[in-house]
N, C-alpha and C. Protein backbone atom coordinates (compact mmCIF):
# COMPACT_ATOMS: atom_id res chain seq x y z
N UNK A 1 0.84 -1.18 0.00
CA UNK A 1 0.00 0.00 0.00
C UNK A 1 0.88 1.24 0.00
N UNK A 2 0.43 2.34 -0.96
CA UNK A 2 1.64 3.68 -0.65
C UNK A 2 -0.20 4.62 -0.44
N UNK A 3 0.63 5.30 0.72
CA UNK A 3 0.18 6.68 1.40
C UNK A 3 0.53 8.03 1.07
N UNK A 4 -0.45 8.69 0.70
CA UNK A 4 0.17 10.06 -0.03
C UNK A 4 -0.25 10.90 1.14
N UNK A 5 0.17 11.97 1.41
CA UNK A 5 -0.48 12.98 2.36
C UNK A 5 -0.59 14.07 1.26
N UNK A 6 -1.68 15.06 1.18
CA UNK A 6 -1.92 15.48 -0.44
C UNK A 6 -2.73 16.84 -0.14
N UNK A 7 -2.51 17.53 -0.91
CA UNK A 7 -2.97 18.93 -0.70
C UNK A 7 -3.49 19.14 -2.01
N UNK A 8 -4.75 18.95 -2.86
CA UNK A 8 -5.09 19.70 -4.09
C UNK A 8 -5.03 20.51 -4.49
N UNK A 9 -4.58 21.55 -3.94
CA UNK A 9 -4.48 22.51 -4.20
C UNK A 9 -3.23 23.23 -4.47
N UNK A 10 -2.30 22.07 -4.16
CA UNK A 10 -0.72 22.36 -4.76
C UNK A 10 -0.14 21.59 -5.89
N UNK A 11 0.30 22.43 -6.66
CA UNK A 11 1.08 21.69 -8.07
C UNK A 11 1.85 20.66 -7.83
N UNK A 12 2.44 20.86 -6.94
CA UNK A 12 3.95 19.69 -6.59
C UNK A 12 3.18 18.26 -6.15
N UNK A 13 2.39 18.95 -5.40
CA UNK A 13 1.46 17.71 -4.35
C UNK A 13 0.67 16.59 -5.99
N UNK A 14 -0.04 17.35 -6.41
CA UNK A 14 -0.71 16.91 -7.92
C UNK A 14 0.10 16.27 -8.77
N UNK A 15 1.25 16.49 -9.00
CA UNK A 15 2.30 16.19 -10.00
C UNK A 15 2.81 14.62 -8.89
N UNK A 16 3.11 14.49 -7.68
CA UNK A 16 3.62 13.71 -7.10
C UNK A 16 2.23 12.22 -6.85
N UNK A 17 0.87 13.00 -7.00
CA UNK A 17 -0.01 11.88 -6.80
C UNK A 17 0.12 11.33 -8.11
N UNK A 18 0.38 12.01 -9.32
CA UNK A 18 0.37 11.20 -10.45
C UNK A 18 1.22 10.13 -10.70
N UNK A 19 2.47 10.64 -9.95
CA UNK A 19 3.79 9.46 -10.12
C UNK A 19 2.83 8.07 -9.45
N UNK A 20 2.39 8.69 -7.74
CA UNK A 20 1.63 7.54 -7.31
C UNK A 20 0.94 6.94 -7.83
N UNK A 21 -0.25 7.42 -8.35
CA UNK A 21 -1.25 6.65 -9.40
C UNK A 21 -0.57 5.71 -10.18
N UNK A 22 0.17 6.47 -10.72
CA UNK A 22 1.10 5.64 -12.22
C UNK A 22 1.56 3.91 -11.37
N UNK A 23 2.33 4.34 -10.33
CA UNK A 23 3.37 3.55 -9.93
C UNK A 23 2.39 2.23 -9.17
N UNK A 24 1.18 2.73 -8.60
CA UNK A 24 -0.36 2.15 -7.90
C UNK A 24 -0.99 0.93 -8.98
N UNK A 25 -0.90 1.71 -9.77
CA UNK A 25 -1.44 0.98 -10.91
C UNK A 25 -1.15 -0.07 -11.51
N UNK A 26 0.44 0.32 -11.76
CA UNK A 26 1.28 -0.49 -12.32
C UNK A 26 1.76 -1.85 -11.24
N UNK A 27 1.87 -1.41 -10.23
CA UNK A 27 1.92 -2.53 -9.24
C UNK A 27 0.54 -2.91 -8.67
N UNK A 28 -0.18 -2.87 -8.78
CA UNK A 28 -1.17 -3.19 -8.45
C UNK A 28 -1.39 -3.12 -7.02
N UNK A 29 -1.38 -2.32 -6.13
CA UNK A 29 -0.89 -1.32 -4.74
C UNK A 29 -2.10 -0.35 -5.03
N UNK A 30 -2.50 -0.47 -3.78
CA UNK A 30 -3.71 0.07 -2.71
C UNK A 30 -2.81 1.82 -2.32
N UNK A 31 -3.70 2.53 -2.94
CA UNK A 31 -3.44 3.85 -3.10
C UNK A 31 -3.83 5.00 -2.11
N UNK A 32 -3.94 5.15 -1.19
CA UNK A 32 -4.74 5.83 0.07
C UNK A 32 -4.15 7.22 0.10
N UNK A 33 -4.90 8.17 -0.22
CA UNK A 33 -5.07 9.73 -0.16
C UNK A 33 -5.24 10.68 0.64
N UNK A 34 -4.76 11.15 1.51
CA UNK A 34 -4.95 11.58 3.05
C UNK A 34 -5.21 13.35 2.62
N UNK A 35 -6.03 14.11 2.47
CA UNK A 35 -6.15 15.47 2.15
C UNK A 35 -5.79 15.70 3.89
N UNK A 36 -4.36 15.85 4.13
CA UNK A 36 -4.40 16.66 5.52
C UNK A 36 -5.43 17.60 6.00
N UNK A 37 -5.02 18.36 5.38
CA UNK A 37 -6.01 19.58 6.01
C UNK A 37 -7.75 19.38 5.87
N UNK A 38 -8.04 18.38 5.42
CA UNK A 38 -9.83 17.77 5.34
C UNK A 38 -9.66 17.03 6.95
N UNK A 39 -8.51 16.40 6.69
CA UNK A 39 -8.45 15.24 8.15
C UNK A 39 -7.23 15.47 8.46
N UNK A 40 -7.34 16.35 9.31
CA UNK A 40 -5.60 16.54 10.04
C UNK A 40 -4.96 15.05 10.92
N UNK A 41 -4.02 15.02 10.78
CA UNK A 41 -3.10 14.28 11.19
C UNK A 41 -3.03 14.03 13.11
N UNK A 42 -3.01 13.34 13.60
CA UNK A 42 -2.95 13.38 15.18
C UNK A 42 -1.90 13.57 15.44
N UNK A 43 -1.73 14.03 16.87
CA UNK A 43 -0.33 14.19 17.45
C UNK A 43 0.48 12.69 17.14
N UNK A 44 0.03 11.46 17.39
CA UNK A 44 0.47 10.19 17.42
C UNK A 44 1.10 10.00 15.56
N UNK A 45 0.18 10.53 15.29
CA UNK A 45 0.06 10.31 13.64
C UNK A 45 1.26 10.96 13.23
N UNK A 46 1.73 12.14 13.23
CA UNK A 46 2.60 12.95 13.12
C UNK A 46 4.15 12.41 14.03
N UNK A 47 3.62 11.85 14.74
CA UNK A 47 4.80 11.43 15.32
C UNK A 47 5.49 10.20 15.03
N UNK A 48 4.26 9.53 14.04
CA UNK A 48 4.98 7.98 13.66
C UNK A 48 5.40 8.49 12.04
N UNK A 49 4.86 9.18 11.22
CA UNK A 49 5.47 9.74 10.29
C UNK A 49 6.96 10.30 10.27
N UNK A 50 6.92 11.24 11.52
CA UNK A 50 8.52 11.89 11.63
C UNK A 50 9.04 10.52 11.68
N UNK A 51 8.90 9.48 12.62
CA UNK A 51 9.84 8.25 12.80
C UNK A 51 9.89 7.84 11.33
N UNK A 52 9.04 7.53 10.59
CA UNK A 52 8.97 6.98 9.41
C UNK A 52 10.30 7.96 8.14
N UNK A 53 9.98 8.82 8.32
CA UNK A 53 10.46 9.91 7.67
C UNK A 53 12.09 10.13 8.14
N UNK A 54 12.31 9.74 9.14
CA UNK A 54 13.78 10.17 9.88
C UNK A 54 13.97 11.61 9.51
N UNK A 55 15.12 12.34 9.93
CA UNK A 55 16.13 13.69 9.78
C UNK A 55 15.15 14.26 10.82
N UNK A 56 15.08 15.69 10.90
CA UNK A 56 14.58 16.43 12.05
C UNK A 56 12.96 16.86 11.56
N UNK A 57 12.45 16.72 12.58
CA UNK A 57 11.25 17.30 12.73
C UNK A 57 10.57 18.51 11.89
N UNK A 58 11.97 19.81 11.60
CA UNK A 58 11.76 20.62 11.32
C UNK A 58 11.39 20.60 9.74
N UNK A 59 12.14 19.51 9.14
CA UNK A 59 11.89 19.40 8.08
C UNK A 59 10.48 19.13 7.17
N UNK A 60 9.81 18.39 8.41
CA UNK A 60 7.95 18.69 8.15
C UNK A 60 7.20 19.57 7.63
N UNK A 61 8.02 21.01 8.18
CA UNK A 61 7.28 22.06 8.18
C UNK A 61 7.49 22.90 6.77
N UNK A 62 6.36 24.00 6.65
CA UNK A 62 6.47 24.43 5.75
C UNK A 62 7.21 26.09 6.48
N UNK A 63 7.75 26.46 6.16
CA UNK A 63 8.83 27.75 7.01
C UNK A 63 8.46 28.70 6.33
N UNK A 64 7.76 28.62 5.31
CA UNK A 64 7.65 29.83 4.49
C UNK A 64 5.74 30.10 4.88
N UNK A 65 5.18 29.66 5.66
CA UNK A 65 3.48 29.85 6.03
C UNK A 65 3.67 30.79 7.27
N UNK A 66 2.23 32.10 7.32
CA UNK A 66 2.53 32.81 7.90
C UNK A 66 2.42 32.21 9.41
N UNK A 67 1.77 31.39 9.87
CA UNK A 67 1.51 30.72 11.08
C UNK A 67 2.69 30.23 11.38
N UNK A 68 3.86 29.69 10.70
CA UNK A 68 5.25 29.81 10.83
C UNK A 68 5.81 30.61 11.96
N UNK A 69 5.44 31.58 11.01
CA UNK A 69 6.59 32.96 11.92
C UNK A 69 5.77 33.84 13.53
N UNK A 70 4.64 33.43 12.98
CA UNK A 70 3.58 33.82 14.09
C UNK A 70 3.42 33.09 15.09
N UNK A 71 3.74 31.77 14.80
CA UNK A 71 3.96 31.15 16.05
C UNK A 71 5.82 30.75 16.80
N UNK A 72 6.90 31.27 16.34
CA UNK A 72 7.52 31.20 16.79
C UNK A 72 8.26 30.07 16.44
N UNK A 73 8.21 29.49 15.59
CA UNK A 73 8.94 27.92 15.29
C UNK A 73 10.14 27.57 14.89
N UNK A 74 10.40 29.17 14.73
CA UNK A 74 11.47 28.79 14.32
C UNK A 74 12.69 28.99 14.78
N UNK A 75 12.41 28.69 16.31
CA UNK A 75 13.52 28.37 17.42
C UNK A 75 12.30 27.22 18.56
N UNK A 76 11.78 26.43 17.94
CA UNK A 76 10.72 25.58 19.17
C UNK A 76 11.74 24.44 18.79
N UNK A 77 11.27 23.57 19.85
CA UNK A 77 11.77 22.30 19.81
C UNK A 77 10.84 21.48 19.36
N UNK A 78 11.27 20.18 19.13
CA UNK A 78 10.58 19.16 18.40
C UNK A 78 9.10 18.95 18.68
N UNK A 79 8.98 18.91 20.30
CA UNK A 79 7.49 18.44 20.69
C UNK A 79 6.75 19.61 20.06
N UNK A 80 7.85 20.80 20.01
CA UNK A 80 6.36 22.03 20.12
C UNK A 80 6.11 22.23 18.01
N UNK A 81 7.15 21.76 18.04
CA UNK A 81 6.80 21.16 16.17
C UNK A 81 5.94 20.48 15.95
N UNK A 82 5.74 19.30 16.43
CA UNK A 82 5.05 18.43 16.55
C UNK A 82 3.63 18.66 16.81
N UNK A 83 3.65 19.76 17.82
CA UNK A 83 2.42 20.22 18.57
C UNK A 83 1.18 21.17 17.34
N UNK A 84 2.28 22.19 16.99
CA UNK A 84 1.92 23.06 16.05
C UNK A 84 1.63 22.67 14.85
N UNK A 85 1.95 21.02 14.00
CA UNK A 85 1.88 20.77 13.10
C UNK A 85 0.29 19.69 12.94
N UNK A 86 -0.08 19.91 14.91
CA UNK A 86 -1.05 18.93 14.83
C UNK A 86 -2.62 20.10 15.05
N UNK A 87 -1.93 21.07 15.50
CA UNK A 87 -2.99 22.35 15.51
C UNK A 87 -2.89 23.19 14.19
N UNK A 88 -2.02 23.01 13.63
CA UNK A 88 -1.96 24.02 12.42
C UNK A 88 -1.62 22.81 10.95
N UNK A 89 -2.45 21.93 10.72
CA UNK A 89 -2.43 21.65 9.24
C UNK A 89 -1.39 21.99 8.29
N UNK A 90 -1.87 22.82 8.10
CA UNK A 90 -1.28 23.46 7.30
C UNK A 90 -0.02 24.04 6.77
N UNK A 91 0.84 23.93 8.08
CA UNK A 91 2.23 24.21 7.91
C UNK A 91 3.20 22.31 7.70
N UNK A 92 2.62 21.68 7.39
CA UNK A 92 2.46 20.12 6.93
C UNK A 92 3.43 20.35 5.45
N UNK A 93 4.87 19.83 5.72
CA UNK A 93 5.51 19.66 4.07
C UNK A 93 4.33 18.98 3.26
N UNK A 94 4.83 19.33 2.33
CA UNK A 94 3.91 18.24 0.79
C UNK A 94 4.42 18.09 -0.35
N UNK A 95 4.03 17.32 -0.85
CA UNK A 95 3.76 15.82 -0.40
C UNK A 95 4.65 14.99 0.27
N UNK A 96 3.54 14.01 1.15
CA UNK A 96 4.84 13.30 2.09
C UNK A 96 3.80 11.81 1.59
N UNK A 97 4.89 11.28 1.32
CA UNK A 97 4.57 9.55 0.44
C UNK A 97 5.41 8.49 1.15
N UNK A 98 4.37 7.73 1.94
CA UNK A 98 4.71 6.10 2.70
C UNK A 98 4.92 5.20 2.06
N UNK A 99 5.68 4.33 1.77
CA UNK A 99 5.37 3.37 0.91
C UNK A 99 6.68 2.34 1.78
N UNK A 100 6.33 0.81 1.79
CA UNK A 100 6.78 -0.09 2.47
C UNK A 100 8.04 0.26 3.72
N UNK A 101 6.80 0.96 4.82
CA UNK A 101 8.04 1.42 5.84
C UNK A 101 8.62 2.37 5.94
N UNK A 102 9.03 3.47 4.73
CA UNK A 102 9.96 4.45 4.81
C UNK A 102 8.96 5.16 3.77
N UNK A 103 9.10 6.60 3.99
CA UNK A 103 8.73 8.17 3.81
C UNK A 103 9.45 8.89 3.29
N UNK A 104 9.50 9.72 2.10
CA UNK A 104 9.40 10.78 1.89
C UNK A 104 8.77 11.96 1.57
N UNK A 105 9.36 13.11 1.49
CA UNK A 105 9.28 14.37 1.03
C UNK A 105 9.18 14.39 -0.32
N UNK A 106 8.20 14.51 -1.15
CA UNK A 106 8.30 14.61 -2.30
C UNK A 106 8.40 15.92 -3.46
N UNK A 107 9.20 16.59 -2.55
CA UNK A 107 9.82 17.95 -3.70
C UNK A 107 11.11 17.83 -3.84
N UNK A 108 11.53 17.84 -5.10
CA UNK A 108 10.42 17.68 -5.90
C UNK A 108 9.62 16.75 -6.11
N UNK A 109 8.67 16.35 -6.69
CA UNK A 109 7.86 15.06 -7.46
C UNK A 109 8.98 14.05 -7.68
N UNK A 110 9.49 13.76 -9.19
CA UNK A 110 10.51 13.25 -9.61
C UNK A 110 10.64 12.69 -8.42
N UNK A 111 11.28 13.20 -7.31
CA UNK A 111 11.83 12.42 -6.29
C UNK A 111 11.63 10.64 -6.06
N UNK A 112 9.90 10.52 -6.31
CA UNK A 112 9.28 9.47 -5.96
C UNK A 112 9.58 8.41 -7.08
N UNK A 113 10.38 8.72 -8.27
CA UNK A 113 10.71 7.64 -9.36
C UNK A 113 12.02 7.02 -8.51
N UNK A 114 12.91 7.44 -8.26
CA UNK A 114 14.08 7.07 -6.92
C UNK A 114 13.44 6.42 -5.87
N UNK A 115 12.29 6.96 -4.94
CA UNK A 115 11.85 6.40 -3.65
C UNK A 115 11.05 5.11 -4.32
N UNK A 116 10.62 5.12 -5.40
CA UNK A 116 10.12 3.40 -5.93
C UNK A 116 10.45 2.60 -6.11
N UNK A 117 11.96 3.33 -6.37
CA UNK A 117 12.90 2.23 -7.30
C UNK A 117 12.74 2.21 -8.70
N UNK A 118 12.31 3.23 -9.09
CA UNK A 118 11.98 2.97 -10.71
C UNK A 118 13.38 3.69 -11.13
């Protein structure tokens, strides 16, 4: 099964579900679509992703959203990353793609022809 976390409303995010689709298809793999911000992520949820995902926490985030700078994040520590990413949606990297165990970041897109193995 590969897991997309997916924002429609972003090009990169759109361009990266297509690799999925493609790659879904072709393997015949159970495709599951998570619109964060429809169904935000739990604190637990977010926290087994970072594990999934490895490197730092910070890298989740989007640094350039004004809730970013308004909330201070960018000297918080992990929990309060964690915290803010489970109250604020929206500052959620994208696309972030599960697939057997390990996670990435998918910006760019492209990325996910490497994370398949293709």
């Amino acid at each position: 099964m590969i897991t997309i976390y997916h924002n429609p409303r972003c090009s990169k995010s759109r361009e990266a579900l297509a690799i999925a689709e493609q790659f879904s298809n072709e393997h015949k793999l159970k495709l599951e679509i998570v619109d964060y911000q429809k169904t935000p992520l739990t604190l637990a949820q977010l926290k087994d992703l970072h594990w999934t995902l490895g490197g730092p926490v910070s890298a989740m985030l989007r640094d350039n959203e004004p809730e970013y700078a308004a909330l201070g994040l960018a000297q918080a520590d992990d929990a309060a990353l964690l915290e803010a990413l489970a109250a604020h949606p929206k500052l959620l990297q994208r696309p972030i793609v599960v697939y057997r165990k390990r996670a990435v970041i998918a910006r760019p897109p492209q990325l996910l022809n490497e994370f398949f193995g293709n």
